[in-house]
PDB file of N, CA and C in Angstrom:
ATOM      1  N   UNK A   1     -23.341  92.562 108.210  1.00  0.00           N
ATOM      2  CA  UNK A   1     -23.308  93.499 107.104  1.00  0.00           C
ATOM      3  C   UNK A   1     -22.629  92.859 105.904  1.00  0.00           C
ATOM      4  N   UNK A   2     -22.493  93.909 104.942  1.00  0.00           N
ATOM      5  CA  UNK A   2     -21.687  93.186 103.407  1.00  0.00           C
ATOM      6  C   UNK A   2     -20.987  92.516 103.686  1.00  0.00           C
ATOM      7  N   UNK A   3     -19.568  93.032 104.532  1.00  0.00           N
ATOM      8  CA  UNK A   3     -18.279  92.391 104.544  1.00  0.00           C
ATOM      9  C   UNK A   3     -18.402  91.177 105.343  1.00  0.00           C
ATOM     10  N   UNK A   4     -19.707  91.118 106.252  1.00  0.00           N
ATOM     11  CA  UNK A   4     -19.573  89.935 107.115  1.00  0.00           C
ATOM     12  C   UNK A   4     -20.086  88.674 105.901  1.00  0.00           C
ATOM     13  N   UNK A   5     -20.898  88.913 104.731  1.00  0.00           N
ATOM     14  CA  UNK A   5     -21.322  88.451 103.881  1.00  0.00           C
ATOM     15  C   UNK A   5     -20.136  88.100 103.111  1.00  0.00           C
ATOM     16  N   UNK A   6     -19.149  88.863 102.787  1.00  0.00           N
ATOM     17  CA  UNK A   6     -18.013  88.221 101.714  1.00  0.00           C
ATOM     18  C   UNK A   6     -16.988  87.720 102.727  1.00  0.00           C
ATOM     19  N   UNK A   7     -17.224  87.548 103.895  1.00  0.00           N
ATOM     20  CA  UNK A   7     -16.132  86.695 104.261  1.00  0.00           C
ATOM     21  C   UNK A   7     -16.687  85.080 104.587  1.00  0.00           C
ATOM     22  N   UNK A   8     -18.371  85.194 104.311  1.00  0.00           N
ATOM     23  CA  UNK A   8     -18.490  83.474 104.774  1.00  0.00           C
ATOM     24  C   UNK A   8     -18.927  82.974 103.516  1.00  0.00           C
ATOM     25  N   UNK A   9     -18.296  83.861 102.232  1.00  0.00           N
ATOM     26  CA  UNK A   9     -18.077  83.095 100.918  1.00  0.00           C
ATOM     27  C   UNK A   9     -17.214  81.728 100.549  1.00  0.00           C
ATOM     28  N   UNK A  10     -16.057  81.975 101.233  1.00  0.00           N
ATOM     29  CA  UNK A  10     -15.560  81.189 101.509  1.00  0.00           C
ATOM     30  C   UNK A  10     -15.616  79.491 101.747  1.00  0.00           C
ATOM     31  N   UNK A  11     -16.199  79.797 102.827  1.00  0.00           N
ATOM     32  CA  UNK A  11     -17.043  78.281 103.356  1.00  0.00           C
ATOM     33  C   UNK A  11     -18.094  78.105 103.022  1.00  0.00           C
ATOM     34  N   UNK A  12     -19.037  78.920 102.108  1.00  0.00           N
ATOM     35  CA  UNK A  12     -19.735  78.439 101.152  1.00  0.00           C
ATOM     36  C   UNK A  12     -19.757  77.864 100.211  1.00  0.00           C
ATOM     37  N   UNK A  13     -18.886  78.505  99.748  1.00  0.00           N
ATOM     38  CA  UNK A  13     -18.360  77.740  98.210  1.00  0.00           C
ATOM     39  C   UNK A  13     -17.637  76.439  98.482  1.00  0.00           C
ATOM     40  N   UNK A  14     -17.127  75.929  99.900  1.00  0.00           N
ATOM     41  CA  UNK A  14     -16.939  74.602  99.817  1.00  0.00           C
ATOM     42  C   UNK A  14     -17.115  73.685 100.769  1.00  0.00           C
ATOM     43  N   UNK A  15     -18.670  74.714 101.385  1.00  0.00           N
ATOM     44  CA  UNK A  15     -19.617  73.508 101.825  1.00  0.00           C
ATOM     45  C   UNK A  15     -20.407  72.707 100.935  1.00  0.00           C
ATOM     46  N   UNK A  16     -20.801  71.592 101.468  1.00  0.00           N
ATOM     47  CA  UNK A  16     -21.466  70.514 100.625  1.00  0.00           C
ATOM     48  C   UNK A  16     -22.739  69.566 101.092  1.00  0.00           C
ATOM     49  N   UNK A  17     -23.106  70.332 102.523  1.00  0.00           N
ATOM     50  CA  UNK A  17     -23.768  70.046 103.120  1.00  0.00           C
ATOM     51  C   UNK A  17     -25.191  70.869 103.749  1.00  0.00           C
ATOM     52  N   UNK A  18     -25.073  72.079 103.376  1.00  0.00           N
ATOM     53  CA  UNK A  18     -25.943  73.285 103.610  1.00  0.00           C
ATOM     54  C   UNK A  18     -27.369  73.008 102.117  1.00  0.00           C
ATOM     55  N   UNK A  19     -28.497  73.323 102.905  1.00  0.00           N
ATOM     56  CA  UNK A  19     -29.701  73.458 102.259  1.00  0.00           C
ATOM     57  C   UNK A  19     -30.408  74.852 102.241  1.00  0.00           C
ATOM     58  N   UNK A  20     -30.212  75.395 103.207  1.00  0.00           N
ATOM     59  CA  UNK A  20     -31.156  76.707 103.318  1.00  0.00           C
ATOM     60  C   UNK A  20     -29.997  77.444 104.379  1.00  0.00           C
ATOM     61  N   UNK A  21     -30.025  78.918 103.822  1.00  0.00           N
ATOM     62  CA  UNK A  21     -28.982  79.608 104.319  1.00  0.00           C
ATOM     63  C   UNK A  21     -30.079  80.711 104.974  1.00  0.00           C
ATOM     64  N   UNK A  22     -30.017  81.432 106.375  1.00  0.00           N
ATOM     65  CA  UNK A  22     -31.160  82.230 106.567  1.00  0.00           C
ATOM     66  C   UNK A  22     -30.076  83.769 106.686  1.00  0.00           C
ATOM     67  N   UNK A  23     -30.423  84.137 105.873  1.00  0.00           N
ATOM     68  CA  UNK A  23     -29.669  85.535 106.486  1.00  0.00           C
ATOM     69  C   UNK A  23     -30.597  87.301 106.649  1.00  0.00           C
ATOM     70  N   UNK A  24     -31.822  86.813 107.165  1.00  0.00           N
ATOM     71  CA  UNK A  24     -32.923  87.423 107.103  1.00  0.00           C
ATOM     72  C   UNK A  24     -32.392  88.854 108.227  1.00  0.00           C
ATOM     73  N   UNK A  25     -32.541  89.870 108.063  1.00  0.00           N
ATOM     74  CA  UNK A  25     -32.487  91.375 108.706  1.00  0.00           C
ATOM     75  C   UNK A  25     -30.898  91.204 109.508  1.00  0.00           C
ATOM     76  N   UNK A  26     -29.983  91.364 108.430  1.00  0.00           N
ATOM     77  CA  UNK A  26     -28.521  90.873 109.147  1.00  0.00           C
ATOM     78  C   UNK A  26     -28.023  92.835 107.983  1.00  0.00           C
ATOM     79  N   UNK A  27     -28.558  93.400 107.851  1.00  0.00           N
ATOM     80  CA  UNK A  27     -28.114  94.698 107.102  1.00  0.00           C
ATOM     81  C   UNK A  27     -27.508  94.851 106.054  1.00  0.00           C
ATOM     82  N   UNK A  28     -27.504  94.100 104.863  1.00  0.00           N
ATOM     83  CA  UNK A  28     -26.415  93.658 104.445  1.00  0.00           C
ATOM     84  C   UNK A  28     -27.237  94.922 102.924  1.00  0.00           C
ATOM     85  N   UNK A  29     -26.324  94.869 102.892  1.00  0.00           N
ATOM     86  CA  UNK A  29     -26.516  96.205 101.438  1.00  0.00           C
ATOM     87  C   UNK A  29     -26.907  97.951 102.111  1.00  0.00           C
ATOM     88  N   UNK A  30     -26.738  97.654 103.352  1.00  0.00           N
ATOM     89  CA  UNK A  30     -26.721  99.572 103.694  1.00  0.00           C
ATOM     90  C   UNK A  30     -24.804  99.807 103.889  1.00  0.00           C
ATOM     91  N   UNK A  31     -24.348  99.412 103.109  1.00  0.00           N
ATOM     92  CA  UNK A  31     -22.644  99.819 103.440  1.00  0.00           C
ATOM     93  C   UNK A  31     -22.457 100.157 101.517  1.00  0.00           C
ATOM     94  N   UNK A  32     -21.980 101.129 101.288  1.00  0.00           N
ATOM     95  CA  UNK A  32     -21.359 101.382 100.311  1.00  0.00           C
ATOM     96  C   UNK A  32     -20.386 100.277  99.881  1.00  0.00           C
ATOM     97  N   UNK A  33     -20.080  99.594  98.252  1.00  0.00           N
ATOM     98  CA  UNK A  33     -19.801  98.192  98.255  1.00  0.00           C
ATOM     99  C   UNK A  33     -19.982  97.219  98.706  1.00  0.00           C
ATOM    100  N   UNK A  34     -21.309  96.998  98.729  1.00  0.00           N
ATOM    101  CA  UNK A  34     -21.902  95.678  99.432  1.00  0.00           C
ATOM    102  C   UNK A  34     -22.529  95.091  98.297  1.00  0.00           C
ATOM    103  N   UNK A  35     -22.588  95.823  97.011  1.00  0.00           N
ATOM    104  CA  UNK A  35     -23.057  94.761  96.262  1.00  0.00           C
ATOM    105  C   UNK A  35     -21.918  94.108  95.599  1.00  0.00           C
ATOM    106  N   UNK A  36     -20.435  94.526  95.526  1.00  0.00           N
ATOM    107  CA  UNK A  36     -19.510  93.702  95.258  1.00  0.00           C
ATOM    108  C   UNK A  36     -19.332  92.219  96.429  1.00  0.00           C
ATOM    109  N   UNK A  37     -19.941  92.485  97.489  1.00  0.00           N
ATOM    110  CA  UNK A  37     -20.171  90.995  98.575  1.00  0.00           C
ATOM    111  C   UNK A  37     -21.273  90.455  97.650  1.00  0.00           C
ATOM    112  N   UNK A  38     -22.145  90.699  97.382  1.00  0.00           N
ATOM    113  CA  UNK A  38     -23.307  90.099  96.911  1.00  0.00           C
ATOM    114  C   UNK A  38     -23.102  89.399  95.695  1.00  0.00           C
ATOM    115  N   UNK A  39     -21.946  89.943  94.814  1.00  0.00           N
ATOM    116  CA  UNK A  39     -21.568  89.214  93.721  1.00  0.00           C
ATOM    117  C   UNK A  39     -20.863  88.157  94.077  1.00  0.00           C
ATOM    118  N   UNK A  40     -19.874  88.136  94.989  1.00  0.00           N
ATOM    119  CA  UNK A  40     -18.737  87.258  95.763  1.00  0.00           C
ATOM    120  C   UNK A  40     -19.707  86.381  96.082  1.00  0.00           C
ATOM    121  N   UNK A  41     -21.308  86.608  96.692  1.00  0.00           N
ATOM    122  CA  UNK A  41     -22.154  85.430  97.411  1.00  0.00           C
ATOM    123  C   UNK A  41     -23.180  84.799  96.257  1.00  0.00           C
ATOM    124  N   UNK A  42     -23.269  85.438  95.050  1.00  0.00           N
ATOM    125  CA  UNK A  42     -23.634  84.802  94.503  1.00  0.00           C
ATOM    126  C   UNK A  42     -23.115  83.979  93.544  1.00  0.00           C
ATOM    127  N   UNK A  43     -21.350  83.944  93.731  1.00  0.00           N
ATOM    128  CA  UNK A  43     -20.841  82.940  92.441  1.00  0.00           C
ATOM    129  C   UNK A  43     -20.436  81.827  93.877  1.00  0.00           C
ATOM    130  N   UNK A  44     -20.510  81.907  95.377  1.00  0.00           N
ATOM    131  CA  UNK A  44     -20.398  81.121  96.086  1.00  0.00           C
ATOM    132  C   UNK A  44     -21.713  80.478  96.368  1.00  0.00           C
ATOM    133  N   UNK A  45     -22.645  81.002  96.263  1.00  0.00           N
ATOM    134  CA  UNK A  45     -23.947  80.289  96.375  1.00  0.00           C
ATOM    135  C   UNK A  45     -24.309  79.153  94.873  1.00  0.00           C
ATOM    136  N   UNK A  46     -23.526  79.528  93.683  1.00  0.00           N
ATOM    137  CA  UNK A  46     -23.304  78.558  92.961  1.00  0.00           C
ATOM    138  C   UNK A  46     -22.624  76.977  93.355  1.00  0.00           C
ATOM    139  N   UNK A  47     -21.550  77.652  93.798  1.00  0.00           N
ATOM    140  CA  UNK A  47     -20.242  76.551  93.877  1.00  0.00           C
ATOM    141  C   UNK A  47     -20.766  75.233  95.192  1.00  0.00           C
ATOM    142  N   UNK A  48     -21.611  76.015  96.462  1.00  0.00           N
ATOM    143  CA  UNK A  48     -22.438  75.221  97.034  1.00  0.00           C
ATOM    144  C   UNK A  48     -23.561  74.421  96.349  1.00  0.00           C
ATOM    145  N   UNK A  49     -23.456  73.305  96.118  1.00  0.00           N
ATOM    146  CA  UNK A  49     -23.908  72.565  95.019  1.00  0.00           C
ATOM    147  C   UNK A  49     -25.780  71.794  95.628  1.00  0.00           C
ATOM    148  N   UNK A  50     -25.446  71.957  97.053  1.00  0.00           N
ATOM    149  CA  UNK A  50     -26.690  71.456  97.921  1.00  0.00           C
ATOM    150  C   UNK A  50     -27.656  72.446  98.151  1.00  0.00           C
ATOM    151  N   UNK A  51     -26.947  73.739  98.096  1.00  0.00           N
ATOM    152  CA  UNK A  51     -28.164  74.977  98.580  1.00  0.00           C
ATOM    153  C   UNK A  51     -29.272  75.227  97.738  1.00  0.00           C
ATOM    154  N   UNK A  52     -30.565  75.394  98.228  1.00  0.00           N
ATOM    155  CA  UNK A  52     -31.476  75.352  97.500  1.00  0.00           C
ATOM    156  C   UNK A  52     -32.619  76.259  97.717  1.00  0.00           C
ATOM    157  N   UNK A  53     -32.108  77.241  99.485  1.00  0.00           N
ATOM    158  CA  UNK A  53     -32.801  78.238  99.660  1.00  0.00           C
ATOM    159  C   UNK A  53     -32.015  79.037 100.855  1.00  0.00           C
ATOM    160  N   UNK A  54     -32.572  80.101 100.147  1.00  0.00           N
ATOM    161  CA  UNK A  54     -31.862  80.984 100.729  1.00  0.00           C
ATOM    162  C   UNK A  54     -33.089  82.461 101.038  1.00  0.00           C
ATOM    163  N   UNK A  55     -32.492  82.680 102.246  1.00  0.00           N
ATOM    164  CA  UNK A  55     -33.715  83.951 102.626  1.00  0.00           C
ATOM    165  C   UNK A  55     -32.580  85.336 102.592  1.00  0.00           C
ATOM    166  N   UNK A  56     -32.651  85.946 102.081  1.00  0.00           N
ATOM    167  CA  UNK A  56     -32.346  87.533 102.114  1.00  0.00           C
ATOM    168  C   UNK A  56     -33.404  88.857 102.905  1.00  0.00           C
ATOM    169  N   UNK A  57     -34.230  88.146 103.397  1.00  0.00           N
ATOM    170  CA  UNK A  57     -35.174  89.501 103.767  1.00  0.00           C
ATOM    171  C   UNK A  57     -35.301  89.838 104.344  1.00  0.00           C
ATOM    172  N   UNK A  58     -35.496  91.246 104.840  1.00  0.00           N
ATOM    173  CA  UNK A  58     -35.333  92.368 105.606  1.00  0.00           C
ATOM    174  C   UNK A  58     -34.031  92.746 105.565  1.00  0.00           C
ATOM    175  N   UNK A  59     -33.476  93.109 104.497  1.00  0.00           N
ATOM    176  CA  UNK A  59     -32.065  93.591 104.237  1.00  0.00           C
ATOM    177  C   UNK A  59     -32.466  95.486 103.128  1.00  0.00           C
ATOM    178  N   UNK A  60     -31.666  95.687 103.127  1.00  0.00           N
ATOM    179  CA  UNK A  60     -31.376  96.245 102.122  1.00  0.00           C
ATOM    180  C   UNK A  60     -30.500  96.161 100.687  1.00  0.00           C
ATOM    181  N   UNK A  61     -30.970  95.231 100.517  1.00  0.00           N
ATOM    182  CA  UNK A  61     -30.499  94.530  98.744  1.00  0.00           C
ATOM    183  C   UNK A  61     -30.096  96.331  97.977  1.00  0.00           C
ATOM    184  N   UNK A  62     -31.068  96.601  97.834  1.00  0.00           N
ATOM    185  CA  UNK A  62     -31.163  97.618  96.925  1.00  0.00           C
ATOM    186  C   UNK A  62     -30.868  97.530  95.091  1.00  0.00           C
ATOM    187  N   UNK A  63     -31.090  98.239  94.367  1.00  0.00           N
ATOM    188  CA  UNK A  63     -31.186  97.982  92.581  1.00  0.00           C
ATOM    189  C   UNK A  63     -29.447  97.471  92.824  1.00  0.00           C
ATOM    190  N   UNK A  64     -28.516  97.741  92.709  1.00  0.00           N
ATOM    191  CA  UNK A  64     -27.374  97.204  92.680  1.00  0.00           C
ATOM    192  C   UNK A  64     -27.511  95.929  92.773  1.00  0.00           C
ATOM    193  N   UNK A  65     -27.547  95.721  94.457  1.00  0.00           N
ATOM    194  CA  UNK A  65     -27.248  94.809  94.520  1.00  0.00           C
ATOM    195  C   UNK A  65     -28.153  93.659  94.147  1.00  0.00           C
ATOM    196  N   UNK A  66     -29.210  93.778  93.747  1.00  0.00           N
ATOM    197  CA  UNK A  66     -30.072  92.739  93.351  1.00  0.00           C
ATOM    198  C   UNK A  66     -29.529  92.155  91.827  1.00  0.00           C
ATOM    199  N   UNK A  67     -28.560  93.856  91.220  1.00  0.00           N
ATOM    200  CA  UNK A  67     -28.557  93.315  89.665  1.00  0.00           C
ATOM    201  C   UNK A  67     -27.155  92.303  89.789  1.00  0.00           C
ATOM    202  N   UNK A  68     -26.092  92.673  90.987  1.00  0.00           N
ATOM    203  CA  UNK A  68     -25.444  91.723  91.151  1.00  0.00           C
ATOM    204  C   UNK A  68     -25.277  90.241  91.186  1.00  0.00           C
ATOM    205  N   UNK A  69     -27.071  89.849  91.522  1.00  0.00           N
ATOM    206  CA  UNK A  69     -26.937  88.818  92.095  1.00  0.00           C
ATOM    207  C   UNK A  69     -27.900  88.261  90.969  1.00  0.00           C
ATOM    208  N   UNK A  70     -28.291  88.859  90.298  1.00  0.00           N
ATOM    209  CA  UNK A  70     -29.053  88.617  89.111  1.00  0.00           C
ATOM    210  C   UNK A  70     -28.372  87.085  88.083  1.00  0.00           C
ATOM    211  N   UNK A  71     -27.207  88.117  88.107  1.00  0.00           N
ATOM    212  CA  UNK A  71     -26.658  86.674  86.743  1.00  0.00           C
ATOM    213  C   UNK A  71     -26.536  85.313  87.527  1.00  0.00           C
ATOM    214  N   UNK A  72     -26.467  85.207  88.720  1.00  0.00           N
ATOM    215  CA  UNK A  72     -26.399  83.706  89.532  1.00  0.00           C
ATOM    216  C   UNK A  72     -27.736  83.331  89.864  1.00  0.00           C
ATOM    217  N   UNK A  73     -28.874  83.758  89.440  1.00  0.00           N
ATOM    218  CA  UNK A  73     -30.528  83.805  89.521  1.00  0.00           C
ATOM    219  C   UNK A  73     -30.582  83.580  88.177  1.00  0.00           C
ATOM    220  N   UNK A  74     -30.461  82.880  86.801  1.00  0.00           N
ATOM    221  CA  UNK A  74     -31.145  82.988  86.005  1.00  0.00           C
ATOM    222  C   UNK A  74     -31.922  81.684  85.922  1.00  0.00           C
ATOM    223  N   UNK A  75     -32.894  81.712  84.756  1.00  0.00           N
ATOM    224  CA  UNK A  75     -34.039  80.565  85.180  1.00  0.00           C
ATOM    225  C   UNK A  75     -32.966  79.494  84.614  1.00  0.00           C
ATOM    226  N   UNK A  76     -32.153  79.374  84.054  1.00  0.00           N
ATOM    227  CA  UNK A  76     -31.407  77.485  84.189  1.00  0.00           C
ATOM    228  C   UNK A  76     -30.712  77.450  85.411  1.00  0.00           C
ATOM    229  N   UNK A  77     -30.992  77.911  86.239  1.00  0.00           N
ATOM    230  CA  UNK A  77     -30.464  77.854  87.474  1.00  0.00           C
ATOM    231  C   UNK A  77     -31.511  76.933  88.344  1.00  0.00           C
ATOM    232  N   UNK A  78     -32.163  76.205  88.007  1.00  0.00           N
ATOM    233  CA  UNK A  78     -33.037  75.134  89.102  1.00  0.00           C
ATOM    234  C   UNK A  78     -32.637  75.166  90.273  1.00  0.00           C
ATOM    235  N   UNK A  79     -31.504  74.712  90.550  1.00  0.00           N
ATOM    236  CA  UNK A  79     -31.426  74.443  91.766  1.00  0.00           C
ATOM    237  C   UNK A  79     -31.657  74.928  92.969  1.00  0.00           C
ATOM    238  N   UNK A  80     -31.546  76.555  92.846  1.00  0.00           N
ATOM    239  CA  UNK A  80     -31.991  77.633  94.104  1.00  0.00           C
ATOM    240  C   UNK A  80     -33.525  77.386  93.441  1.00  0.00           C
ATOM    241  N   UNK A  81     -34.335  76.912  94.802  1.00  0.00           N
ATOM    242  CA  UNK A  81     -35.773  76.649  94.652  1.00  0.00           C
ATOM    243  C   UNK A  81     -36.178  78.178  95.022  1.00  0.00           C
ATOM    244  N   UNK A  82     -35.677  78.622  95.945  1.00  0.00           N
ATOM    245  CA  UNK A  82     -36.523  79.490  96.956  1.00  0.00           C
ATOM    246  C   UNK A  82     -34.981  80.599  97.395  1.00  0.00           C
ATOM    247  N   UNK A  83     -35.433  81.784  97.140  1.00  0.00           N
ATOM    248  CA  UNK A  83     -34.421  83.019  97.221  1.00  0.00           C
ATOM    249  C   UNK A  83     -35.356  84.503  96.999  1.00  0.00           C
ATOM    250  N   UNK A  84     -35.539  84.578  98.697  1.00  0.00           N
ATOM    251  CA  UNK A  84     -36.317  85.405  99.251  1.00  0.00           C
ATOM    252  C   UNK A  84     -35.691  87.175  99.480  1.00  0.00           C
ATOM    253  N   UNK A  85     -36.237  87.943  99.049  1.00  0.00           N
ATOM    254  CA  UNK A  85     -35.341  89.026  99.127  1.00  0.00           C
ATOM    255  C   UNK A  85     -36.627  90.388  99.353  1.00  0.00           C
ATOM    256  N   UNK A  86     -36.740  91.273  99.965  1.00  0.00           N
ATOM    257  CA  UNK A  86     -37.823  92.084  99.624  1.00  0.00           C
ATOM    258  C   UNK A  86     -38.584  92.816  98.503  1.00  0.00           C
ATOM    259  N   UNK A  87     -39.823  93.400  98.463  1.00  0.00           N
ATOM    260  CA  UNK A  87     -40.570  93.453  97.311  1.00  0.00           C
ATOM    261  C   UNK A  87     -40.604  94.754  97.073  1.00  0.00           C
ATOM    262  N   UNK A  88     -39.363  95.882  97.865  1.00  0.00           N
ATOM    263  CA  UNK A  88     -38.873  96.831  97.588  1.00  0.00           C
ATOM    264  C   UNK A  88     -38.484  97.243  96.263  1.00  0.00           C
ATOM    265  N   UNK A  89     -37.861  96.359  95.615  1.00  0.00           N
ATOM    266  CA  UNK A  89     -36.957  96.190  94.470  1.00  0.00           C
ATOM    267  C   UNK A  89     -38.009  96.602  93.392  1.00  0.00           C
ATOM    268  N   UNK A  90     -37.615  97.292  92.238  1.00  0.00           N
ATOM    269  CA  UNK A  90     -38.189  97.295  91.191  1.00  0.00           C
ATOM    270  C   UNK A  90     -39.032  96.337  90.504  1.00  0.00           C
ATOM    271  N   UNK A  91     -40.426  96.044  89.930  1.00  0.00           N
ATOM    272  CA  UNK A  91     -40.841  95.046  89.573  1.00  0.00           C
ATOM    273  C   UNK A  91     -40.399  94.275  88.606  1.00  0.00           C
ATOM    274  N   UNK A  92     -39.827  94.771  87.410  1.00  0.00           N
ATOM    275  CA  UNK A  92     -39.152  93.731  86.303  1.00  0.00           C
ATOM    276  C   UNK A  92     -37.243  93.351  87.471  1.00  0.00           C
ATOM    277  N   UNK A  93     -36.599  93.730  88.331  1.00  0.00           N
ATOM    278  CA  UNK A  93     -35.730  93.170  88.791  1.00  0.00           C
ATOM    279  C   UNK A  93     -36.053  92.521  89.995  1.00  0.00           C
ATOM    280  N   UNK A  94     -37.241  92.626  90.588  1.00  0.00           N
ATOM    281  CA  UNK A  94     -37.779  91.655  91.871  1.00  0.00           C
ATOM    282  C   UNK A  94     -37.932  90.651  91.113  1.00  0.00           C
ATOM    283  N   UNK A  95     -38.793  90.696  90.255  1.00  0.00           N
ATOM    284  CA  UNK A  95     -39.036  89.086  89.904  1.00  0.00           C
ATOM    285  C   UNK A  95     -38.289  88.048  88.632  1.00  0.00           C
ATOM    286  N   UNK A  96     -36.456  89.136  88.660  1.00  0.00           N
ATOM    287  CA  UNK A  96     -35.620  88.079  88.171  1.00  0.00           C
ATOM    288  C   UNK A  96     -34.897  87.408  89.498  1.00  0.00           C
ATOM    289  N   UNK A  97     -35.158  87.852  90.278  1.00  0.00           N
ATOM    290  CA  UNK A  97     -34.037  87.480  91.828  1.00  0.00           C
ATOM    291  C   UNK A  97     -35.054  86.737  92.601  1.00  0.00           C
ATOM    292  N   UNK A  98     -36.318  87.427  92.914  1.00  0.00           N
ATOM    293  CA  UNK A  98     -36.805  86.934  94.130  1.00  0.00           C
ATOM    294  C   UNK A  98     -37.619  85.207  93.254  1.00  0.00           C
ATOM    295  N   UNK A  99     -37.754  84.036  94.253  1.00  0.00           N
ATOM    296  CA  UNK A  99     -37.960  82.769  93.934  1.00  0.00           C
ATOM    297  C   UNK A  99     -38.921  82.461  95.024  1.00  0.00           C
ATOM    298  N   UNK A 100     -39.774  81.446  95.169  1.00  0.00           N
ATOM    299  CA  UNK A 100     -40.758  81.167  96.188  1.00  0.00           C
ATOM    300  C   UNK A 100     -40.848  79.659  95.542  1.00  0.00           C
ATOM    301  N   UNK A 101     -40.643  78.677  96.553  1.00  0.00           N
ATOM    302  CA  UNK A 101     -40.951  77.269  96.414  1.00  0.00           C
ATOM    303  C   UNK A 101     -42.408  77.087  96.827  1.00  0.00           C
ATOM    304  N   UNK A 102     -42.662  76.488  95.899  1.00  0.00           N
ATOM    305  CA  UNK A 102     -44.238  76.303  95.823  1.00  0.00           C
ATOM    306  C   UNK A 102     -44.356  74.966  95.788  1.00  0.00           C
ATOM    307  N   UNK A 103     -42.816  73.800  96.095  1.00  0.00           N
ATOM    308  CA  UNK A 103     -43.592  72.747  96.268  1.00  0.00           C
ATOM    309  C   UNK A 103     -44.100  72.090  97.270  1.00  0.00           C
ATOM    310  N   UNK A 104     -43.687  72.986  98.316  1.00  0.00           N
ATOM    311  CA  UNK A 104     -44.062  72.702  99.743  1.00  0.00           C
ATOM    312  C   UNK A 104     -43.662  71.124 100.071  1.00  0.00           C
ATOM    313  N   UNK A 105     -42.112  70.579  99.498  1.00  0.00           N
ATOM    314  CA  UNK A 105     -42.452  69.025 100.108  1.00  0.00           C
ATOM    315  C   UNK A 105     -43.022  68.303 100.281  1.00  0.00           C
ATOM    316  N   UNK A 106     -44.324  68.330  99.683  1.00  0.00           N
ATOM    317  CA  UNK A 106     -45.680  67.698 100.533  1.00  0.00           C
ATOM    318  C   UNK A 106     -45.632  66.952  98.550  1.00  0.00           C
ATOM    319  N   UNK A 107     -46.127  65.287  98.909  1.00  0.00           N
ATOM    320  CA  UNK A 107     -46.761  64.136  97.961  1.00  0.00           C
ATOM    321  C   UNK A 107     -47.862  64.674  97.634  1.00  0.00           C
ATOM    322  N   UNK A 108     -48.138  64.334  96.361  1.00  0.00           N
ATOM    323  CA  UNK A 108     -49.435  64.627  96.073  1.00  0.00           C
ATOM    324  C   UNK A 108     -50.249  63.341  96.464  1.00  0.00           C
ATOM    325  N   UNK A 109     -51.563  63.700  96.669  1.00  0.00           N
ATOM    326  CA  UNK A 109     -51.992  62.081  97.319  1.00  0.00           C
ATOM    327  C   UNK A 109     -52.922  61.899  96.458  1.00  0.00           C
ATOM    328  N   UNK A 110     -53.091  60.264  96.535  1.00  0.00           N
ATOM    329  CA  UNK A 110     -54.011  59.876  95.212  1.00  0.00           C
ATOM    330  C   UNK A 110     -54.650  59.486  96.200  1.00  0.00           C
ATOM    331  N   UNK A 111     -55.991  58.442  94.836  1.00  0.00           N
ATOM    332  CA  UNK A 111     -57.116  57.957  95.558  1.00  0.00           C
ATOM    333  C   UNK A 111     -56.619  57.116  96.715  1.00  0.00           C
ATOM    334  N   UNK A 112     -57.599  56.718  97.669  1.00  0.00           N
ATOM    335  CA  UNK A 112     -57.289  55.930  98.697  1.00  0.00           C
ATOM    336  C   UNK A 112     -58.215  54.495  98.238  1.00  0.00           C
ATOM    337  N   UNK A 113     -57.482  53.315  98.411  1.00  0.00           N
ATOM    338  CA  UNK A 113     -58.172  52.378  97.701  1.00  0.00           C
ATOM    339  C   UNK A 113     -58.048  51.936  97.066  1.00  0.00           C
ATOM    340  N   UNK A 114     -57.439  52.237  95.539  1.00  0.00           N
ATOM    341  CA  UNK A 114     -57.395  51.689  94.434  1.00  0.00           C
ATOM    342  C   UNK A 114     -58.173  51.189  93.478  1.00  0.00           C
ATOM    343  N   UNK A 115     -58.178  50.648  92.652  1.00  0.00           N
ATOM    344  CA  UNK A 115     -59.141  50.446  91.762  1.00  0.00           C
ATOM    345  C   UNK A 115     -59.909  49.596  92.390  1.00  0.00           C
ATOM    346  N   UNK A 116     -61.331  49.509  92.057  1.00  0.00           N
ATOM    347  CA  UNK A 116     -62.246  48.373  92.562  1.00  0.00           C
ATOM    348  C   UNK A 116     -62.495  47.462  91.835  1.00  0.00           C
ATOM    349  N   UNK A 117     -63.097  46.373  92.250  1.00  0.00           N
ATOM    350  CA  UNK A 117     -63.043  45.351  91.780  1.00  0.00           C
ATOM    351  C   UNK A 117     -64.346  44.880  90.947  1.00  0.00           C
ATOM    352  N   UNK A 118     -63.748  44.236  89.608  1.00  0.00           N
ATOM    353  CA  UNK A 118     -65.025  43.840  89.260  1.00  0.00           C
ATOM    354  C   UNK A 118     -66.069  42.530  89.568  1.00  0.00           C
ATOM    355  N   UNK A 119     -67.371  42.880  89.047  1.00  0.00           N
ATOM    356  CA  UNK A 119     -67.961  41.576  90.174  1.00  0.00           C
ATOM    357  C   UNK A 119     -68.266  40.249  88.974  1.00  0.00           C
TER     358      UNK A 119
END
């Protein structure tokens, strides 16, 4: 729940080794003040300098807490590629929070071969 959320702020904010955090159907926003955790996790999801995705879904975010987490979501924020949250949320505040990596890791591949040769 929330509070289990603002207490592993902590070791977020000074881990340095974490890439993707999953905290998918863990309840977190059905407790009254849970979007004050969500603010606590989103100035610690800053300070983690490696994280780059993070799943929120199947929670209950709710309008609060999404607007909480809003100001640590803005677009000069690159670095969170991917920050998954449900499509519950209002449409102009779903799609300042919610993120989807679309680069799938994957090279783009060129020709095979290379140029040919002239004769």
């Amino acid at each position: 729940r929330g509070a289990g959320l603002g207490g592993l702020c902590p070791g977020l904010a000074r881990n340095r080794g974490l890439q993707y955090l999953g905290l998918a159907d863990n309840g977190i926003g059905e407790l009254e003040g849970d979007d004050a955790h969500l603010r606590a996790f989103g100035a610690s999801m800053l300070s983690c300098e490696t994280l780059t995705h993070v799943d929120l879904l199947y929670n209950r975010i709710g309008e609060m807490g999404a607007a909480a987490l809003q100001p640590f979501l803005l677009p000069e924020n690159t670095r969170i590629k991917q920050f998954l949250v449900d499509a519950n949320l209002p449409e102009g505040l779903f799609g300042t929070v919610f993120r989807r990596d679309t680069s799938g890791g994957k090279k783009k591949k060129g020709k095979k071969g290379g140029k040919k040769k002239k004769k």
